[in-house]
PDB file of N, CA and C in Angstrom:
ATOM      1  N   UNK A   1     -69.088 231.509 103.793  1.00  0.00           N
ATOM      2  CA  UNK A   1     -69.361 230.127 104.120  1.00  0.00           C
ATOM      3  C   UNK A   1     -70.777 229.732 103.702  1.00  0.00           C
ATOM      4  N   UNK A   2     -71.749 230.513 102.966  1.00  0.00           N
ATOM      5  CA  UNK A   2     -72.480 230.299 102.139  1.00  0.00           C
ATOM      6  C   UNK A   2     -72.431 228.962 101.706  1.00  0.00           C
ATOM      7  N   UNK A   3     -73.424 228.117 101.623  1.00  0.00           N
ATOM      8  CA  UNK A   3     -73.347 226.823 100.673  1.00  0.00           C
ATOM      9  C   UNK A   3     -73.139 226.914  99.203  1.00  0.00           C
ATOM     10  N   UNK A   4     -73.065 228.130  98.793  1.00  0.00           N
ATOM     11  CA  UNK A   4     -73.118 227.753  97.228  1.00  0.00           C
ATOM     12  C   UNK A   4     -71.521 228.845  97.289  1.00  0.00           C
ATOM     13  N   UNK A   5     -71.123 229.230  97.880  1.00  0.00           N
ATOM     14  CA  UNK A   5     -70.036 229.667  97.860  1.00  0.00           C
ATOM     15  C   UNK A   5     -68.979 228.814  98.399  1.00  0.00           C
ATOM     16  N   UNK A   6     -69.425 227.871  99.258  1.00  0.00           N
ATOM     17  CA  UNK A   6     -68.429 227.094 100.302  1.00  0.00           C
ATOM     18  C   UNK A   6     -68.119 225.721  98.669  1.00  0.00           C
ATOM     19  N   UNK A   7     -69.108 225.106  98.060  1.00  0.00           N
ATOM     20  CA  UNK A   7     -69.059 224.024  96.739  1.00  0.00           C
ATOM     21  C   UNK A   7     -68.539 224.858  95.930  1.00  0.00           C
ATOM     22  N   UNK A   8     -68.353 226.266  95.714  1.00  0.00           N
ATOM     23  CA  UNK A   8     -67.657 226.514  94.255  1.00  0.00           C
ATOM     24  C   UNK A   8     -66.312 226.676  95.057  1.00  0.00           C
ATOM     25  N   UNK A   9     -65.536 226.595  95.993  1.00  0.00           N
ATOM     26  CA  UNK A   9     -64.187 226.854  95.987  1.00  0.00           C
ATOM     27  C   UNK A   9     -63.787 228.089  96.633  1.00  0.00           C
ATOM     28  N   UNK A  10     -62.210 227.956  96.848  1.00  0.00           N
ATOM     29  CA  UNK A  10     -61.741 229.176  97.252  1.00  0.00           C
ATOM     30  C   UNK A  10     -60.252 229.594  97.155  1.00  0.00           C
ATOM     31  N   UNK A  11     -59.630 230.601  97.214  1.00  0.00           N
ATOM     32  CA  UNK A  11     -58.668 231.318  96.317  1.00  0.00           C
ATOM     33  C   UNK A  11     -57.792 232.287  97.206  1.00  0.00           C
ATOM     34  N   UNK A  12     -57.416 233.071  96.982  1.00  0.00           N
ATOM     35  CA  UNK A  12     -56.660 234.356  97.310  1.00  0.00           C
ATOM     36  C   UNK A  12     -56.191 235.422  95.953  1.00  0.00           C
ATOM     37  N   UNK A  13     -56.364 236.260  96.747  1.00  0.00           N
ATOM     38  CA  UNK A  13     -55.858 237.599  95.651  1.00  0.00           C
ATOM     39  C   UNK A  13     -54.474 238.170  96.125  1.00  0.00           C
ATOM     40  N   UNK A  14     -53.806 237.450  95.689  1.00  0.00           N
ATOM     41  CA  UNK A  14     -52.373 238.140  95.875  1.00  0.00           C
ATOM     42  C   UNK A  14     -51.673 240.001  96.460  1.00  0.00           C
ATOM     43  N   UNK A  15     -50.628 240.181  96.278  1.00  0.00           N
ATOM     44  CA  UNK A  15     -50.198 241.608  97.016  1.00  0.00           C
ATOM     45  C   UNK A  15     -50.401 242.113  95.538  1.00  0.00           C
ATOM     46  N   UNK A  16     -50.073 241.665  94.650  1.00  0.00           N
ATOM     47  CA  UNK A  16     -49.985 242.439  93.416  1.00  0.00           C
ATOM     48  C   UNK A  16     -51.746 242.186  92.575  1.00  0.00           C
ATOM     49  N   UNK A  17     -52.771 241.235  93.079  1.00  0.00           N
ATOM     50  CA  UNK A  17     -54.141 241.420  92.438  1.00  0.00           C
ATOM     51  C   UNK A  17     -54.467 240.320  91.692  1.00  0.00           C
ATOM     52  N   UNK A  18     -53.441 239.309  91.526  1.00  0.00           N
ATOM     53  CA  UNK A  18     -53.623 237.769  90.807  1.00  0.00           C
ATOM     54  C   UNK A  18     -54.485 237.254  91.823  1.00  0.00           C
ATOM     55  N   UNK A  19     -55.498 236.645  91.314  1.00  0.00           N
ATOM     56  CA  UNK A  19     -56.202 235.607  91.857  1.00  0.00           C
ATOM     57  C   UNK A  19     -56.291 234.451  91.680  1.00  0.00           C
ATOM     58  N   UNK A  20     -55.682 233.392  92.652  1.00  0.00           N
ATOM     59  CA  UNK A  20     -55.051 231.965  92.239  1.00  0.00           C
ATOM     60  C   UNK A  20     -56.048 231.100  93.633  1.00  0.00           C
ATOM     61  N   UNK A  21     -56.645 230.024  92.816  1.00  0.00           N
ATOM     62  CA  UNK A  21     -57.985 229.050  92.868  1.00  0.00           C
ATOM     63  C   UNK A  21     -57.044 228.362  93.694  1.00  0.00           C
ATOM     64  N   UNK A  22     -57.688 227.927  94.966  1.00  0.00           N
ATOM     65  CA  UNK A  22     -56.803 226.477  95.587  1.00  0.00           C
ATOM     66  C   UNK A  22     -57.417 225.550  95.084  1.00  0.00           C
ATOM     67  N   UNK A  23     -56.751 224.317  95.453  1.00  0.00           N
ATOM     68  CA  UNK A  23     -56.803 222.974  94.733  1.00  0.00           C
ATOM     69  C   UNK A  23     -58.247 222.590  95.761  1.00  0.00           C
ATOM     70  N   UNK A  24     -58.045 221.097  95.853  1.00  0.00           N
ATOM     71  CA  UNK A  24     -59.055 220.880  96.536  1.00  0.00           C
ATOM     72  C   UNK A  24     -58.570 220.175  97.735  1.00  0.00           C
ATOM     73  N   UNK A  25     -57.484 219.990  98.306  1.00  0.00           N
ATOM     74  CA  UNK A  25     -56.897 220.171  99.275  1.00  0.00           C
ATOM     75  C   UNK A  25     -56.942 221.750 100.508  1.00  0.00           C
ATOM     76  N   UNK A  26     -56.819 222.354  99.790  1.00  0.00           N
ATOM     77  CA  UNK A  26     -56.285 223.826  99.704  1.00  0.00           C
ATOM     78  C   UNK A  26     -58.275 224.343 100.424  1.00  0.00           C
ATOM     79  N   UNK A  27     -59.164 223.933  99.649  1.00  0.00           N
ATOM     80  CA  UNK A  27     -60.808 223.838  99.840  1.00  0.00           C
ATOM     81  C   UNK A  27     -60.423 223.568 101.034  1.00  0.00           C
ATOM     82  N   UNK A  28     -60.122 222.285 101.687  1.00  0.00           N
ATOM     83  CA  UNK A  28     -60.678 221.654 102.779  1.00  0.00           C
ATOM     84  C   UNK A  28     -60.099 222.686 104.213  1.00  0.00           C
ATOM     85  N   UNK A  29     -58.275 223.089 103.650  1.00  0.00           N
ATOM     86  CA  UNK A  29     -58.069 223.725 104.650  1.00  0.00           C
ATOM     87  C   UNK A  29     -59.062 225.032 104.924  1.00  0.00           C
ATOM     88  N   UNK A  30     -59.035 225.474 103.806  1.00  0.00           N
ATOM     89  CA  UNK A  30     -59.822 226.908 103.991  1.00  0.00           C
ATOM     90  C   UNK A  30     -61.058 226.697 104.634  1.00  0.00           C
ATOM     91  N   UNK A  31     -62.077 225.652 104.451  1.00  0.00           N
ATOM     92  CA  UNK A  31     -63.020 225.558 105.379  1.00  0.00           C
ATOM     93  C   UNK A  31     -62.938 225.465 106.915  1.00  0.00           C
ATOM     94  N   UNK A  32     -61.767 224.468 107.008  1.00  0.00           N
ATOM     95  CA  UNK A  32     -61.044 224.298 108.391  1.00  0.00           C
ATOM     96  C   UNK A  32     -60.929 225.985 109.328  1.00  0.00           C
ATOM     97  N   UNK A  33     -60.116 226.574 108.553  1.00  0.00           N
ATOM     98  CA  UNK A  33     -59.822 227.689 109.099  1.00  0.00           C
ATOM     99  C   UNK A  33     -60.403 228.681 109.235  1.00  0.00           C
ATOM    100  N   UNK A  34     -61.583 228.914 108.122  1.00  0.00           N
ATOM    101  CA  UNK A  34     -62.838 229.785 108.171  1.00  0.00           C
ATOM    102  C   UNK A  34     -63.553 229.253 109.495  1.00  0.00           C
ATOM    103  N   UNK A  35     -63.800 228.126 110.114  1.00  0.00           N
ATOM    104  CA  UNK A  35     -65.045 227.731 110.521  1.00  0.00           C
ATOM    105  C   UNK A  35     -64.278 227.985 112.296  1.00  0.00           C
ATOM    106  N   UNK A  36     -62.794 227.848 112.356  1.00  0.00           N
ATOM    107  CA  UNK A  36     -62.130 227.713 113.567  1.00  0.00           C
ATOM    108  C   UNK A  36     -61.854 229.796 113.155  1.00  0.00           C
ATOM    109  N   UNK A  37     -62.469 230.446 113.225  1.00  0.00           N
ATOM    110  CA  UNK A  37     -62.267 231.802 113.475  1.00  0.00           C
ATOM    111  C   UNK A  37     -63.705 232.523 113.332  1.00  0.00           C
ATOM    112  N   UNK A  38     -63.930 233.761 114.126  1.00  0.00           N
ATOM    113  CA  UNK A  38     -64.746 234.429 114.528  1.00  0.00           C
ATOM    114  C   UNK A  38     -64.941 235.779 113.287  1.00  0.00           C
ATOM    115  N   UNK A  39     -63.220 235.719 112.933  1.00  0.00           N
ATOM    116  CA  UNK A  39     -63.966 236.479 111.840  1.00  0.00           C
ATOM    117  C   UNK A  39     -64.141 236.293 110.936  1.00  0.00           C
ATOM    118  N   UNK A  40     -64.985 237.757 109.821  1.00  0.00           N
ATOM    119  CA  UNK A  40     -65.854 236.815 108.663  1.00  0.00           C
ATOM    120  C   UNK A  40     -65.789 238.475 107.821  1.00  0.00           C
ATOM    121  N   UNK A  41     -64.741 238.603 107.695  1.00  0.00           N
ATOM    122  CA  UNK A  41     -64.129 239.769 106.440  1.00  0.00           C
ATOM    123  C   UNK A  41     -62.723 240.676 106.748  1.00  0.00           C
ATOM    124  N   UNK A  42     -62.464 240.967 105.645  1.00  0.00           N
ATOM    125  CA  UNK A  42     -60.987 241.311 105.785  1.00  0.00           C
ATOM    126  C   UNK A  42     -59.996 240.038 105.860  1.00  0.00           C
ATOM    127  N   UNK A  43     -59.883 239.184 106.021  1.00  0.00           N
ATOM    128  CA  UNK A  43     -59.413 237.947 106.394  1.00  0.00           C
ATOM    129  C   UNK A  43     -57.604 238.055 105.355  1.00  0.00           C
ATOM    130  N   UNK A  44     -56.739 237.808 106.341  1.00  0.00           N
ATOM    131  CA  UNK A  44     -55.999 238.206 105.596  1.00  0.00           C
ATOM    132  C   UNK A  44     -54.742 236.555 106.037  1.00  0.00           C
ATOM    133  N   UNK A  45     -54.513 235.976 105.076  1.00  0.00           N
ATOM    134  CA  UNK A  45     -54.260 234.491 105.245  1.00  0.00           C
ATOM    135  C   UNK A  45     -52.191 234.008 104.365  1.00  0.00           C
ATOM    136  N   UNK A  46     -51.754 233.441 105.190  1.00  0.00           N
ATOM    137  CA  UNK A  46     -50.659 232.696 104.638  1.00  0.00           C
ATOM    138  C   UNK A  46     -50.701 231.941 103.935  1.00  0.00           C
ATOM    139  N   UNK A  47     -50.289 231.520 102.633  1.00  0.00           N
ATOM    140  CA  UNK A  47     -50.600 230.264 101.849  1.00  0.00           C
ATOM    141  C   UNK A  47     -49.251 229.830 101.536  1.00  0.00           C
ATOM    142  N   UNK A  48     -48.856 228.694 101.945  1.00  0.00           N
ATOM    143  CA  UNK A  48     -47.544 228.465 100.761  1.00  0.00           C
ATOM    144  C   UNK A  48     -48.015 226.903 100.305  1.00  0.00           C
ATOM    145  N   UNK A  49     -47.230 226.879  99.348  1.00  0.00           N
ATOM    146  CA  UNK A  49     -47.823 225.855  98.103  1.00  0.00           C
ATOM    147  C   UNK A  49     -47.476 226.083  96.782  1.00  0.00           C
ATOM    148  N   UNK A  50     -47.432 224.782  95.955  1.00  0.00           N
ATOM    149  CA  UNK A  50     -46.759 225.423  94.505  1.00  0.00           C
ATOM    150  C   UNK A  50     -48.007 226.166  93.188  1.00  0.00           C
ATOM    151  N   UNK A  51     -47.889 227.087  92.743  1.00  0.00           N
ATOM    152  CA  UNK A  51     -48.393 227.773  92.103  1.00  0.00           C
ATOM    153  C   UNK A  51     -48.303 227.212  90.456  1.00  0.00           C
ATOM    154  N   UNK A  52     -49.372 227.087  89.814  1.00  0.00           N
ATOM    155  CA  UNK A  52     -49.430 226.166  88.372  1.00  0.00           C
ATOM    156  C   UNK A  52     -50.332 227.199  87.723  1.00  0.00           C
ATOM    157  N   UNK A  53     -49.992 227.879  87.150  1.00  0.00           N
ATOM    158  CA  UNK A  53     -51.008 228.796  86.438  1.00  0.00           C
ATOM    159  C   UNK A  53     -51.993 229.703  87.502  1.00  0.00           C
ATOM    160  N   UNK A  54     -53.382 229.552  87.297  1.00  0.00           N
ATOM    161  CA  UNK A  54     -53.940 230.698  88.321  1.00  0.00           C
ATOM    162  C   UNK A  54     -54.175 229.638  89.031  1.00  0.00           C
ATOM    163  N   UNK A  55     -53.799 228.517  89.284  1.00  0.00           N
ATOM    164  CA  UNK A  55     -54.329 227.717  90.700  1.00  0.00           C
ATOM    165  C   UNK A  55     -52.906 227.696  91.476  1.00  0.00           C
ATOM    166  N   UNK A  56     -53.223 227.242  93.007  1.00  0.00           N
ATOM    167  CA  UNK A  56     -52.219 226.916  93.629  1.00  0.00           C
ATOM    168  C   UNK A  56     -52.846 225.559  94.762  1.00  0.00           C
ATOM    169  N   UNK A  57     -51.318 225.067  94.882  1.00  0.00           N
ATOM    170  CA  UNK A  57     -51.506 223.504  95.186  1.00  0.00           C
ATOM    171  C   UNK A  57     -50.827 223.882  96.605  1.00  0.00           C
ATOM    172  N   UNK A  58     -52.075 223.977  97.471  1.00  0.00           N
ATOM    173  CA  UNK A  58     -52.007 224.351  98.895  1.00  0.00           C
ATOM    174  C   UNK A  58     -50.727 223.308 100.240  1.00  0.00           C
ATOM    175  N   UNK A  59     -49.941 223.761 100.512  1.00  0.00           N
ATOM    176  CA  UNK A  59     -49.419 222.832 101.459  1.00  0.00           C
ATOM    177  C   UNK A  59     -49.822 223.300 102.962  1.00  0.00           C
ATOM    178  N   UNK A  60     -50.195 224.763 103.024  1.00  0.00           N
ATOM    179  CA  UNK A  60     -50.473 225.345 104.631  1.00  0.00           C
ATOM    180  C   UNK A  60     -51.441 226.767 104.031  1.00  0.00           C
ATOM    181  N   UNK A  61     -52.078 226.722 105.104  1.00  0.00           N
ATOM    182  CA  UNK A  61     -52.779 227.701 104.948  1.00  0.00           C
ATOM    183  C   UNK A  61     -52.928 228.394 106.710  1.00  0.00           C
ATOM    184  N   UNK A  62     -52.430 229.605 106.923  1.00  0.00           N
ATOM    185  CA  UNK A  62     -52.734 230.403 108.027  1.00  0.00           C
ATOM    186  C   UNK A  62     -53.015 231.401 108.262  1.00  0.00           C
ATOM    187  N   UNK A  63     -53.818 231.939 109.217  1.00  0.00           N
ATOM    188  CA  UNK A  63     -54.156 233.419 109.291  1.00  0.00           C
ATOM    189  C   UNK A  63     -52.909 234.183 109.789  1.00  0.00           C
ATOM    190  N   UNK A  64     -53.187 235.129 108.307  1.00  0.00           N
ATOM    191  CA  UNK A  64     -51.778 236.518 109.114  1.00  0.00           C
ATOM    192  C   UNK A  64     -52.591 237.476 109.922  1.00  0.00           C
TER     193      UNK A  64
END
């Protein structure tokens, strides 16, 4: 949650190691949900949303 990490964006690394950029929708949740939890590594998260190349177009985002 760094400021220069929180303006460049944020992503997930898949089960298989793809790393797919959320949109900027997808940004806002992830801040949401970073800032409403205590923890701050390992973070291991639900995403569904449609996938367009290495980005994905966030509809939910939750902690698993």
């Amino acid at each position: 949650m760094a400021p220069d990490c929180k303006n460049s964006g944020f992503g997930v690394v898949t089960l298989d190691g793809v790393f797919l950029k959320f949109d900027t929708e997808g940004d806002k949740k992830a801040v949401e949900l970073l800032e409403g939890t205590d923890k701050t590594d390992n973070i291991k998260v639900r995403v569904d949303g449609e996938v367009d190349g290495k980005k994905i177009a966030v509809k939910s985002l939750t902690l698993s």
